[in-house]
Protein backbone atom coordinates (compact mmCIF):
# COMPACT_ATOMS: atom_id res chain seq x y z
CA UNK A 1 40.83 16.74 103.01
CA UNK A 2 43.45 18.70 104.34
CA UNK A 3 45.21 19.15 101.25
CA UNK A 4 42.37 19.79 99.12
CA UNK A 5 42.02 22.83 102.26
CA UNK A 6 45.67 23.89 101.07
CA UNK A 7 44.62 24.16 97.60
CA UNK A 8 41.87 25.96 97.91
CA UNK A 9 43.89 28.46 100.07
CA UNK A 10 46.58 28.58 97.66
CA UNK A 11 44.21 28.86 94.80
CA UNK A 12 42.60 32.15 96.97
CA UNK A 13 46.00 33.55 97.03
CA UNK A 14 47.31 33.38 93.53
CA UNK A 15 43.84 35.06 92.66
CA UNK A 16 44.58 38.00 95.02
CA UNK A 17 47.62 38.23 94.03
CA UNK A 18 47.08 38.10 90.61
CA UNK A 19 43.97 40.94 91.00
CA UNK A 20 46.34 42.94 93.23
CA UNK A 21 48.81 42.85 90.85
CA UNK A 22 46.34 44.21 88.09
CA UNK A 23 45.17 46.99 90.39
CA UNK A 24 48.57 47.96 91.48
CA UNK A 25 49.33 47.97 87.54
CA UNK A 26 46.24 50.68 86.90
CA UNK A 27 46.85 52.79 89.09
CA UNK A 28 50.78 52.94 88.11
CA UNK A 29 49.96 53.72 84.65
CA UNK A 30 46.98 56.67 86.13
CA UNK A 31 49.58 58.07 88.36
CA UNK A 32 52.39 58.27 85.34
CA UNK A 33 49.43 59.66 82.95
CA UNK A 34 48.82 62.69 85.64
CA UNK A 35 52.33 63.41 86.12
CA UNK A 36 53.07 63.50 82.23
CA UNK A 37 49.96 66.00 82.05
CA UNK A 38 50.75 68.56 84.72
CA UNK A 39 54.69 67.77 82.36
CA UNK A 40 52.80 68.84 79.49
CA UNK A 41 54.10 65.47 78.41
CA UNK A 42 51.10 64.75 76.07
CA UNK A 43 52.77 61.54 74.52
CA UNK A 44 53.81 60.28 77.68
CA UNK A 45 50.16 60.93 78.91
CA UNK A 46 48.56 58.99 75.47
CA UNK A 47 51.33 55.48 76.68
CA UNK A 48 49.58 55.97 80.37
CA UNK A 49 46.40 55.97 79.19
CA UNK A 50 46.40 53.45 76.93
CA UNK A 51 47.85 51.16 79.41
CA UNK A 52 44.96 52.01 81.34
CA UNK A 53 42.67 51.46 78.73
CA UNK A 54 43.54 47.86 78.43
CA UNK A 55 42.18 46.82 81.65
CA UNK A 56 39.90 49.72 81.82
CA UNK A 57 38.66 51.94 79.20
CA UNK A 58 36.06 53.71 81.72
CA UNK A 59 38.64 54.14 83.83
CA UNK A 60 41.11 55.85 81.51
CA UNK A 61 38.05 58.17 79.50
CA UNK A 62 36.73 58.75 83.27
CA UNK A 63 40.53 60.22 84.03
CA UNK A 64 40.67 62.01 80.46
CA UNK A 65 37.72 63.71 81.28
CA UNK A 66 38.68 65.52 84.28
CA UNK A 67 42.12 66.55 82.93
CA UNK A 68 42.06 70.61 83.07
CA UNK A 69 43.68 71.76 80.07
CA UNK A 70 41.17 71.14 76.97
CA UNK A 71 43.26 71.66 74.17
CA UNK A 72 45.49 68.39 73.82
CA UNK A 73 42.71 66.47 76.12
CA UNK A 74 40.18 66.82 72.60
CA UNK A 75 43.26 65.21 70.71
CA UNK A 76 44.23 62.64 73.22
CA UNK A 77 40.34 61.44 73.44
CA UNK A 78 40.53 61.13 69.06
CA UNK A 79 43.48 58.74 69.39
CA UNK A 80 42.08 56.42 72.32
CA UNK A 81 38.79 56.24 70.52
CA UNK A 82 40.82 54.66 67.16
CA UNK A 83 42.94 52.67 69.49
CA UNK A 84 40.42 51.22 71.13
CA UNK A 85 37.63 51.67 68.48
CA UNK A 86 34.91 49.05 70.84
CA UNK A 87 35.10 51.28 73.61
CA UNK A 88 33.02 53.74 72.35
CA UNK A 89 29.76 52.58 75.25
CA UNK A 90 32.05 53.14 77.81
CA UNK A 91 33.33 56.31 76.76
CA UNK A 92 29.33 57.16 76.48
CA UNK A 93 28.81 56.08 79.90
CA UNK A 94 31.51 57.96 81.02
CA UNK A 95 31.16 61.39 78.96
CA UNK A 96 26.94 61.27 80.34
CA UNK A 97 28.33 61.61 83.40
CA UNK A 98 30.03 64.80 82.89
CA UNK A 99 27.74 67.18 81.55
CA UNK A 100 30.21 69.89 81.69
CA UNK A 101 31.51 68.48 78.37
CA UNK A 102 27.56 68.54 76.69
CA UNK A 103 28.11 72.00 74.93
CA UNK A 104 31.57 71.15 73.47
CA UNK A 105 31.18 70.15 70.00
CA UNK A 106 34.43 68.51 69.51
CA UNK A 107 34.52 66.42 72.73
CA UNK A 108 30.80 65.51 71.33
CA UNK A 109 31.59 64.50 68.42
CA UNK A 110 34.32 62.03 69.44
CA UNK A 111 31.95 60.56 71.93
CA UNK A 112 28.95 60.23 69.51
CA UNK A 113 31.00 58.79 66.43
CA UNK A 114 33.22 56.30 68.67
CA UNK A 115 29.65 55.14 69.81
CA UNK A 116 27.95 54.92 67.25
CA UNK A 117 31.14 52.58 65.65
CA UNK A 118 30.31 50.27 68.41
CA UNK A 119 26.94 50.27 69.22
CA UNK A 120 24.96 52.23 66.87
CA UNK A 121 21.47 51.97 68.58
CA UNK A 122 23.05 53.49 71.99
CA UNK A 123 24.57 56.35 69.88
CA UNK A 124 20.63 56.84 68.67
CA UNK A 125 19.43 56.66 71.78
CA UNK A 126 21.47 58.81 73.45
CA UNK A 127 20.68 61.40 71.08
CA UNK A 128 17.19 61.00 71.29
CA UNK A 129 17.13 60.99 75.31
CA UNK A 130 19.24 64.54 75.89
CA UNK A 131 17.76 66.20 72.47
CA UNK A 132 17.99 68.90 73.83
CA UNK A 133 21.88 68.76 74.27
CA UNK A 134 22.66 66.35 71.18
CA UNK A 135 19.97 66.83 68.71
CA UNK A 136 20.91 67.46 65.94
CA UNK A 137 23.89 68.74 66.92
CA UNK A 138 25.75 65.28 66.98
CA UNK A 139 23.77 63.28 63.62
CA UNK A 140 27.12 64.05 61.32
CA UNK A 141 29.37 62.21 64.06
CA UNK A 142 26.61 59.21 64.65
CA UNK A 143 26.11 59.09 60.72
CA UNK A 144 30.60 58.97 60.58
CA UNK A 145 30.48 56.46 63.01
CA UNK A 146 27.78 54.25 61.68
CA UNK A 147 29.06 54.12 58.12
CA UNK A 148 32.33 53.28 59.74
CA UNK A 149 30.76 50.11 60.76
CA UNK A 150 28.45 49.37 58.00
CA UNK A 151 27.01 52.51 55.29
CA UNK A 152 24.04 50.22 54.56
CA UNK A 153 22.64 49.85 57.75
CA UNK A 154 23.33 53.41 58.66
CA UNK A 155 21.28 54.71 55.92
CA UNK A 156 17.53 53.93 56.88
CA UNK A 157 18.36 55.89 60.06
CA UNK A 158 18.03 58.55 57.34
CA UNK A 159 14.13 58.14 57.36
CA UNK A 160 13.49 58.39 61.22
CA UNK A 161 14.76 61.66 60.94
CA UNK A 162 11.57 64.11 60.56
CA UNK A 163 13.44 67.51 59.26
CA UNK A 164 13.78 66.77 55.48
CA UNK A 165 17.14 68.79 55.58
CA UNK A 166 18.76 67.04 58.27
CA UNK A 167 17.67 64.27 56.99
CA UNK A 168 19.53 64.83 53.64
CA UNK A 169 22.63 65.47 55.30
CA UNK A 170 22.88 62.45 57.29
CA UNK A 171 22.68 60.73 54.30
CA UNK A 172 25.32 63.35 53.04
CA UNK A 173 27.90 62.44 56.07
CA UNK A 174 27.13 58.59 55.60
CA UNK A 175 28.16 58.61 51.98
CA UNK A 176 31.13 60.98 52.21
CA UNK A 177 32.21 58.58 54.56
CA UNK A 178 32.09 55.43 51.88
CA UNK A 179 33.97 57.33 49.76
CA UNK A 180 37.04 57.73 51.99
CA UNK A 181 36.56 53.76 53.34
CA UNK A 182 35.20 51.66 50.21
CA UNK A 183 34.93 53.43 46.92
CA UNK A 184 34.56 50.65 44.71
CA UNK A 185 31.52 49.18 47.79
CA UNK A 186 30.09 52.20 46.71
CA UNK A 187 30.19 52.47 42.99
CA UNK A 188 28.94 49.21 43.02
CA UNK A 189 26.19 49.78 45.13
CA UNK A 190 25.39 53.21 43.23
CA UNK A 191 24.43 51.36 39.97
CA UNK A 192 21.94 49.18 41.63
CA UNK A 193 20.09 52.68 42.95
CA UNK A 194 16.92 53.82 40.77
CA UNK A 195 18.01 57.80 42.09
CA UNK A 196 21.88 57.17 41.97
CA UNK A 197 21.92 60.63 39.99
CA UNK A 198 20.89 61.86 42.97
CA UNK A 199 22.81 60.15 45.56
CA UNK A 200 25.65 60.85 43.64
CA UNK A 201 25.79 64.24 44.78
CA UNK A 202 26.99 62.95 48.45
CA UNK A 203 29.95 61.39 47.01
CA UNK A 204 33.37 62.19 48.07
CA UNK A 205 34.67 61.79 44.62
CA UNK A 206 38.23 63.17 45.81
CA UNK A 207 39.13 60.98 47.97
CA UNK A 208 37.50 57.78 45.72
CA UNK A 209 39.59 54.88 45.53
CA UNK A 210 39.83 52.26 43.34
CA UNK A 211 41.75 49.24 42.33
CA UNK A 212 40.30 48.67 38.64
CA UNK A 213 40.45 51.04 35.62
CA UNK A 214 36.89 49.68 34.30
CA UNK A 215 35.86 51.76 37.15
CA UNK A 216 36.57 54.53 35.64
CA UNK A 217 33.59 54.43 33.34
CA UNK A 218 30.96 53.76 36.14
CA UNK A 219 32.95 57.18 37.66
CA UNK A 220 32.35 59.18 34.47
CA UNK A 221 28.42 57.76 34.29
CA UNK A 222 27.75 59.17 37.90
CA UNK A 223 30.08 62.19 38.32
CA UNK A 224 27.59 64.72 38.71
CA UNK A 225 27.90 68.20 36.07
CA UNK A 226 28.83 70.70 39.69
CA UNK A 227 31.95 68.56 40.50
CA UNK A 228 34.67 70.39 38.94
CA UNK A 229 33.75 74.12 41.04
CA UNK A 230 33.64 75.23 43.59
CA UNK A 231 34.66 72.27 45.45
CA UNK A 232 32.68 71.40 48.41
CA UNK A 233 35.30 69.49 50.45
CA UNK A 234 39.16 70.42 50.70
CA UNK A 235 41.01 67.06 50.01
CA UNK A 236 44.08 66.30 51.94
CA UNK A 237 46.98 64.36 51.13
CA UNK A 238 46.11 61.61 53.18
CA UNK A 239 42.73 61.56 52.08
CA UNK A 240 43.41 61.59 48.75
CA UNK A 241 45.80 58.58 48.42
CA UNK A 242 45.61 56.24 46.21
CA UNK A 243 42.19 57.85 44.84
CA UNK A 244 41.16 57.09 41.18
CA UNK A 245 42.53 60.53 39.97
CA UNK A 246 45.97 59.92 41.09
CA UNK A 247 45.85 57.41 38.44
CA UNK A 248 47.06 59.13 35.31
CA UNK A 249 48.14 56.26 33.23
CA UNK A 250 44.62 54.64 33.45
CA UNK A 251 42.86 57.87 32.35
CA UNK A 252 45.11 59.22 29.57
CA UNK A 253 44.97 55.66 28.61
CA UNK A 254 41.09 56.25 27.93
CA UNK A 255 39.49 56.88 24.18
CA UNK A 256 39.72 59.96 22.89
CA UNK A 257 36.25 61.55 23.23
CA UNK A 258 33.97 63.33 25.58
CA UNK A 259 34.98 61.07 28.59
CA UNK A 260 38.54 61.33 28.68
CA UNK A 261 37.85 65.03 28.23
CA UNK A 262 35.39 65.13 31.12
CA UNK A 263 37.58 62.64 34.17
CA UNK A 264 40.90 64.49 33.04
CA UNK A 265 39.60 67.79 34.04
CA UNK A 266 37.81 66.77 37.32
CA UNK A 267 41.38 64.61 38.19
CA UNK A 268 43.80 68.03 37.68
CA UNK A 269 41.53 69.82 39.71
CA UNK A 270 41.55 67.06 42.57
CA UNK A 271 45.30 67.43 41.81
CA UNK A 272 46.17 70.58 41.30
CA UNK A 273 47.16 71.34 45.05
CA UNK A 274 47.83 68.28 46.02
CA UNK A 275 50.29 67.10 43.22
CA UNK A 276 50.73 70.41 40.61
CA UNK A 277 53.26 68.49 38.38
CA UNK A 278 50.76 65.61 38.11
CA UNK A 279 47.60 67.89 37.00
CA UNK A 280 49.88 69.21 34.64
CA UNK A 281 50.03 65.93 32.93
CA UNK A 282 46.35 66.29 32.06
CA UNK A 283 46.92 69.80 30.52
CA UNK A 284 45.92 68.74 26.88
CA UNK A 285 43.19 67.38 27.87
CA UNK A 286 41.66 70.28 29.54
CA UNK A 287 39.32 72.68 27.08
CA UNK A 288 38.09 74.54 30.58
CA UNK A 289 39.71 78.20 30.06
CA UNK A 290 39.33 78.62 33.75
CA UNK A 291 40.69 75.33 35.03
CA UNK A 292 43.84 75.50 32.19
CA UNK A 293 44.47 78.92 34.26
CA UNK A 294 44.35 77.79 37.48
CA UNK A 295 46.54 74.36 36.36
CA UNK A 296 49.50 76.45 35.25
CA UNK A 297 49.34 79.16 37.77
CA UNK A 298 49.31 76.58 40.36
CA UNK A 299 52.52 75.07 38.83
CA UNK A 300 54.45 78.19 38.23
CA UNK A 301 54.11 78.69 41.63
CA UNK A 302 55.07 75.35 42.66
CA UNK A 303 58.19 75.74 40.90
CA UNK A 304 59.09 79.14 41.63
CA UNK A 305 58.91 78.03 45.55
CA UNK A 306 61.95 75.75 44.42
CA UNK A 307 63.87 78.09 41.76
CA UNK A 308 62.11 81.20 40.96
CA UNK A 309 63.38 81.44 37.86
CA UNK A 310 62.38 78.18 36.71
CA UNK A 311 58.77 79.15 37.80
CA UNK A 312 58.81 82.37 36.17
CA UNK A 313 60.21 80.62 32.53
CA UNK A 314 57.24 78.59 32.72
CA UNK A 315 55.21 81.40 33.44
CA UNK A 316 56.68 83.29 30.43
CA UNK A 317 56.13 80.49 27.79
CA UNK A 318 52.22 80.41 27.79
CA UNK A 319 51.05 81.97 24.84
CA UNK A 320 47.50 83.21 26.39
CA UNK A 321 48.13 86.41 27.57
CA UNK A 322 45.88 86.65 30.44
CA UNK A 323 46.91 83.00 31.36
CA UNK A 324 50.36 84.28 31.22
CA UNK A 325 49.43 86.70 33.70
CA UNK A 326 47.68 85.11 35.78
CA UNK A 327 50.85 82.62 35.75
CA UNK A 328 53.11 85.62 36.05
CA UNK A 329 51.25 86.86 39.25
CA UNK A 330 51.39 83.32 41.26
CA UNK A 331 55.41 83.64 40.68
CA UNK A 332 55.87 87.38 42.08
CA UNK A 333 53.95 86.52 45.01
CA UNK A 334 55.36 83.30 46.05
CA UNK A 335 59.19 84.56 45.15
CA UNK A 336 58.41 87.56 47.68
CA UNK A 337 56.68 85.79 49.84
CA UNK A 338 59.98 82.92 50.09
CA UNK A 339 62.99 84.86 49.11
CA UNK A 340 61.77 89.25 49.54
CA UNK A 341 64.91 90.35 48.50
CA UNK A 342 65.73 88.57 46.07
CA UNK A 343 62.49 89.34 44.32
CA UNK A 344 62.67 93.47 45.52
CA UNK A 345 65.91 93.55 43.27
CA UNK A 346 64.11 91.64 40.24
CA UNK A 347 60.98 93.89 40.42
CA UNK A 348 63.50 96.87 40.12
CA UNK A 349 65.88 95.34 37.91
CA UNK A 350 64.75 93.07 35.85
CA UNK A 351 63.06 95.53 33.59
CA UNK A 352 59.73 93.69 33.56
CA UNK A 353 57.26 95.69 34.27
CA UNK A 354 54.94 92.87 35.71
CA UNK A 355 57.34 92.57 38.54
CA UNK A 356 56.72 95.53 40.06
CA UNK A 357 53.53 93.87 41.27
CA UNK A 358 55.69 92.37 43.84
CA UNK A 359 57.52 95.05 45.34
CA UNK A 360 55.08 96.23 48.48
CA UNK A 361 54.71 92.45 49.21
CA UNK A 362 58.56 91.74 49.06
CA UNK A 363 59.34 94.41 51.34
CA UNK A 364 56.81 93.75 53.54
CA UNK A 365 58.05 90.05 53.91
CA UNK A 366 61.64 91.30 54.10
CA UNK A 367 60.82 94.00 57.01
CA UNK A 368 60.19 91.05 59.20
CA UNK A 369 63.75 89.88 59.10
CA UNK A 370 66.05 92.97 58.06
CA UNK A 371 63.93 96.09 58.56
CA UNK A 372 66.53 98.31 58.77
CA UNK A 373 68.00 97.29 55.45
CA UNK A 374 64.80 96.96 53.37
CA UNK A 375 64.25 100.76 54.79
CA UNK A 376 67.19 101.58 52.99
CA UNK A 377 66.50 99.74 49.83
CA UNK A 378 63.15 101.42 49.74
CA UNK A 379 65.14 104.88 50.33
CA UNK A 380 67.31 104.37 47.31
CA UNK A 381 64.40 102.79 44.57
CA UNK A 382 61.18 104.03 45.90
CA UNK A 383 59.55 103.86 42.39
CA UNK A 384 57.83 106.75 41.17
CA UNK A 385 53.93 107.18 42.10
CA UNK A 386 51.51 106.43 39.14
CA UNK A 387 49.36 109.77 39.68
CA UNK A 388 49.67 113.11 41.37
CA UNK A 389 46.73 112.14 43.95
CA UNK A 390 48.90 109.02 45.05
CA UNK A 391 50.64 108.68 48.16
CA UNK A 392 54.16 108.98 47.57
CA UNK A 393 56.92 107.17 49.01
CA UNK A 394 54.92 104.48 49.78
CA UNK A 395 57.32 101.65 49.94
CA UNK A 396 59.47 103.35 52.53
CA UNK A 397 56.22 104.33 54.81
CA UNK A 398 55.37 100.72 54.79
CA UNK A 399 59.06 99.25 55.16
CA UNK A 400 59.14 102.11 58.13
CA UNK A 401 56.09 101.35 59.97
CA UNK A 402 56.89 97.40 60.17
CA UNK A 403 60.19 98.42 61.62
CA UNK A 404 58.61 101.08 63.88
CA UNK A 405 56.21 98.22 65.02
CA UNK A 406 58.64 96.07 66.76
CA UNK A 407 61.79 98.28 67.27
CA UNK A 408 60.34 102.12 67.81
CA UNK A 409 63.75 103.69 69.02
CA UNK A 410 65.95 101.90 66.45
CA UNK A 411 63.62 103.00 63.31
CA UNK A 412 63.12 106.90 65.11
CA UNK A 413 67.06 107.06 65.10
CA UNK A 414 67.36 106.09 61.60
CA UNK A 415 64.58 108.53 60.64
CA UNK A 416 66.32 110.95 62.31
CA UNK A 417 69.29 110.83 59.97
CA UNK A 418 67.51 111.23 56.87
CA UNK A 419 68.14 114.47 54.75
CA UNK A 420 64.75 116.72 54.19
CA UNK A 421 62.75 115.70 51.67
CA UNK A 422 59.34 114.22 50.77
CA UNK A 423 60.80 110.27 51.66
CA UNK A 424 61.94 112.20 54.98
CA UNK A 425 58.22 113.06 55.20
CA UNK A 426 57.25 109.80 54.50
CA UNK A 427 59.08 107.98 56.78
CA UNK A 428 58.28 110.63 60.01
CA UNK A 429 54.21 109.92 59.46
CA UNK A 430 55.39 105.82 59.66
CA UNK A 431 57.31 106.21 62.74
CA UNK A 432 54.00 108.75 64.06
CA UNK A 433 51.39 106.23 62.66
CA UNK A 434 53.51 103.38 64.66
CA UNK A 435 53.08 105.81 67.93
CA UNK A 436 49.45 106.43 67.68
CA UNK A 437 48.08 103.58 69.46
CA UNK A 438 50.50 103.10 71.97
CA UNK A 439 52.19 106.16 72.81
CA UNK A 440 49.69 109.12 70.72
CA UNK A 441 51.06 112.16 72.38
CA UNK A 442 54.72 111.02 71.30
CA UNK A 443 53.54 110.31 67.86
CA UNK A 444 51.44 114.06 67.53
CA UNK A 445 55.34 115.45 68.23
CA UNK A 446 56.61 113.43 65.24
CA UNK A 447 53.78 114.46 63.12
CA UNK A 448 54.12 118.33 63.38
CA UNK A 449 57.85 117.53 62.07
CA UNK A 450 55.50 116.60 58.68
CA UNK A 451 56.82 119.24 56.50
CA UNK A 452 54.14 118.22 53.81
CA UNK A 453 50.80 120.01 54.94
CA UNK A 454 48.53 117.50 53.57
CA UNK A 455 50.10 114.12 55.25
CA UNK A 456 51.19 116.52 58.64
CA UNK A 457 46.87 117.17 59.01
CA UNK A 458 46.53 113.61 58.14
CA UNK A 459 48.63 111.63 60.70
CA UNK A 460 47.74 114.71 63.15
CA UNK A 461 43.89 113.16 62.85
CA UNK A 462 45.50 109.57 63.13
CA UNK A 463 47.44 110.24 66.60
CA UNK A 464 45.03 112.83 68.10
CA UNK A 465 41.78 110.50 67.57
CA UNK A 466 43.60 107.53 69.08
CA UNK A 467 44.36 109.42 71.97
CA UNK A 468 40.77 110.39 72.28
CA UNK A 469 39.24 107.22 72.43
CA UNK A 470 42.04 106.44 75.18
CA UNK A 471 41.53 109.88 77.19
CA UNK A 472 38.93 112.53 77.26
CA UNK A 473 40.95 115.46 78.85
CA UNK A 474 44.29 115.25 78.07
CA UNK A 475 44.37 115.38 74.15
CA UNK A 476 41.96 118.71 74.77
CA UNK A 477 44.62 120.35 76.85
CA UNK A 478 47.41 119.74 73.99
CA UNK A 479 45.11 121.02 71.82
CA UNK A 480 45.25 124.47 73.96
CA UNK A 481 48.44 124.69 73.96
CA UNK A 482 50.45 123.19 70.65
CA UNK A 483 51.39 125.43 67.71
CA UNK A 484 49.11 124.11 64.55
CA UNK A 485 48.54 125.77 61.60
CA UNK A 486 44.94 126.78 61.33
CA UNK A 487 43.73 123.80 58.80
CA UNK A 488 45.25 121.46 61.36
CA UNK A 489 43.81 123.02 63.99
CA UNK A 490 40.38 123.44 63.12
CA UNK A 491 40.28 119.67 61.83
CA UNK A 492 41.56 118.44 65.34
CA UNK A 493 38.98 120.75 66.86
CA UNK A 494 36.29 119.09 65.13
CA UNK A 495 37.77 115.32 66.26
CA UNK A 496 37.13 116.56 69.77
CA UNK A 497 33.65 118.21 69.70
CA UNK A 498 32.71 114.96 67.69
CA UNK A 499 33.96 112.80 70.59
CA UNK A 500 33.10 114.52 73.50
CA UNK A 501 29.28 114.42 71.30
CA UNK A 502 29.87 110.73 71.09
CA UNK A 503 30.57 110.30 74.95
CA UNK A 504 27.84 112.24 76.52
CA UNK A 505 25.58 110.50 74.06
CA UNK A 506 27.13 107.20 75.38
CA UNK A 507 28.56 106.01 72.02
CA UNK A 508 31.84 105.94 72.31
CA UNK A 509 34.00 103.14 71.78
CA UNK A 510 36.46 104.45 74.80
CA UNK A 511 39.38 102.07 74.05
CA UNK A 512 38.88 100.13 70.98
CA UNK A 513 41.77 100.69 68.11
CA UNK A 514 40.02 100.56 64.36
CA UNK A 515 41.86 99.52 61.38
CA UNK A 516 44.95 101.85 59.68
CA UNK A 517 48.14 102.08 58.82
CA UNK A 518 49.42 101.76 62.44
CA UNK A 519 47.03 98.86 64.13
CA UNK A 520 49.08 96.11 61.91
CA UNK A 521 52.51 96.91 63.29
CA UNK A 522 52.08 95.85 66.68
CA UNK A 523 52.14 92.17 67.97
């Protein structure tokens, strides 16, 4: 008797210590998952959690959900719900309890799709109980999550919902959903369906996959006419692997013919910004003027982001001239937008007159880097203005301006230097423009410099109506006192009786900035 006592103690005490053990062990991993958030260790936070998780999964969502910073809390919910993808009741349980976290969509949506994976009819519920939070806010993420689990029994939840819209797009969400988990599940169970014309229209044909090419006919049978533009749904990498359109031996492999025709052009599309050197492939099979364009202007650009060169010899051997363009174009803007000066000294050198498109984007890029030397550049080949009426000396008053932006003393210096002249001109209203919002009586003392009446009045109006909106009293007693000529005067007159009309009538934006020349220069 008395051992069986001893047992039964001992028993009693391996049990506690065994429980105690997995206690101490939770809280461990919660303390270490606190301390790696206030560390802004997010990774270290996920490992914590998870361990937590294991024994708990309230426990961990319940210690998610109180974390302060939202941000990386939204992402560290998405990966506990895949990692533990039948937790999804107790992260319901647990998110019901906070409704702080009702009006935030993404939270939400975690909640209601990780549910509805698990237990679909709780997901429903839930819903149904706290419409007024969740419906339908949250019927794409329950429709997600219950085609993650099984499409056809999500789909007759379709019919309990009474708004024929909504209703639609659940159907819509459960579909798209298919597509990305079991396209050939769903081709097959398309054929069977006396309105798969219709139904059709949900597919995510993009992201489609497929393991036989006989599929490819059941594809071309259902692929509704609007497929090929606009798309509905950007396709990602990820989403796209391994998708039927990635496979270009199968479908150049098809007859000749109407089909062929029809699949090649809907699979470069689905390529073209995923893969541009595989919808090239399908190039001869494309009779779509429009898609042809967008194929090869996607691929000179692809290539010039390597070598422009190569991109722009590409460009050059099209032999449709606004395809050609078009081509032309998508090289200039990606060379300036990767390599500025580089493509500055082809627009002025290469004796192309195309090129020149690129010039006020190259030395915009390049002003980010090396102002000072793309305000030279622009100095020495500001190319001449197309008409009397335009602005000259445009490139340098944009090259100026981005430098004036970041570095006002260092670009006023260099300003300073400049011989008279119209670029001298030029460059003054950048540096004033650049003043107007921050410092506008500073920049009204670089615009009277403006030897050119017309741009002098102009940046004038810029600088004196910024400081208006800024101060009421101030920019009138300037006005009082400054030497203007009388155009420039009377115009600034007129800024302030229309302001002080503005402010009495309790209009007036006081201290907003509005678009120009100057607003984009400051970070």
């Amino acid at each position: 008797m008395k051992m069986l006592h001893g047992f039964l103690c001992l028993t009693t005490l391996m049990a506690g210590l065994v429980v105690g053990k997995w206690f101490s062990g939770e809280a461990v991993a919660r303390a270490e998952a606190e301390r790696a958030w206030k560390q802004q260790d997010v990774e270290g936070c996920f490992k914590a959690l998870a361990r937590v998780a294991r024994s708990s999964p309230t426990h961990a969502f319940e210690l998610l959900l109180t974390l302060e910073d939202e941000s990386p809390e939204k992402a560290l919910l998405l990966r506990l719900t895949k990692e533990f993808p039948e937790a999804g009741t107790d992260l319901m349980t647990v998110f019901l309890q906070h409704p702080e976290h009702y009006r935030d969509y993404s939270t939400g949506y975690s909640v209601f799709s990780s549910c509805a994976r698990a237990a679909p009819e709780r997901a429903w519920q839930v819903m149904q109980a706290y419409a007024m939070y969740f419906n339908p806010a949250f019927l794409p993420a329950i429709a997600r999550g219950m085609a993650q689990r099984d499409p056809l029994a999500a789909l007759p939840y379709a019919q309990k919902i009474h708004n024929p819209m909504q209703s639609e797009s659940f159907v819509h969400e459960v579909i798209q959903e298919w597509s990305e988990r079991d396209g050939q599940g769903l081709l097959n169970w398309l054929r069977a369906q006396p309105d798969a014309r219709t139904l059709a229209r949900h597919v995510g044909w993009f992201q489609l996959k497929i393991n036989d090419p006989a599929l490819l006919t059941d594809i071309a049978a259902l692929l509704p006419e609007g497929v090929p533009m606009p798309f509905s749904h950007w396709t990602s990498r990820a989403e796209a692997e391994g998708a039927w359109m990635q496979h270009t031996d199968w479908l150049l492999a098809l007859p000749a013919g109407e089909t062929r025709e029809r699949l090649c052009t809907v699979a470069a599309l689905g390529l073209v910004n995923l893969d541009p050197e595989a919808a090239l492939k399908f190039l001869p099979e494309i009779k779509d003027a429009a898609v042809h364009r967008r194929v090869t202007s996607t691929v000179s650009a692809y290539r010039a982001a390597v070598a422009p060169q190569e991109g722009l010899a590409f460009a050059n051997a099209l032999t449709e001239p606004e395809e050609r363009r078009l081509a032309k174009n998508s090289v200039f803007f990606t060379w300036a937008e990767n390599d500025p000066p580089s493509a500055a000294h082809h627009a002025l050198e290469s004796g192309d007159p195309d090129a020149r498109i690129m010039l006020s984007s190259a030395t915009s890029h390049w002003a980010r880097s090396d102002p000072e030397n793309v305000c030279r550049f622009a100095l020495e080949n500001e190319p001449p203005s197309d008409s009397k009426r335009a602005r000259k000396s445009t490139m340098l008053y944009s090259a100026v301006s981005a430098w004036a932006g970041v570095e006002p003393v260092a670009a006023a210096r260099w300003v300073k230097t400049l011989p008279e002249g119209e670029p001298k001109d030029a460059a003054v209203a950048a540096v004033a423009s650049a003043l107007a919002y921050r410092l506008p009586e500073e920049g009204l003392l670089w615009a009277q410099d403006i030897k050119d009446a017309q741009r002098r009045r102009q940046t004038l109006s810029l600088c004196f109506q910024s400081w208006l909106r800024k101060d009421a009293d101030k920019p009138k007693q300037w006005l009082q006192q400054a030497s203007l000529d009388k155009e420039s005067r009377e115009s600034l007159e007129t800024s302030l009786k229309y302001s002080a009309e503005a402010r009495q009538s309790g209009q007036s934006n006081g201290g907003e900035n509005y678009l120009s020349d100057g607003i984009m220069i400051f970070r």
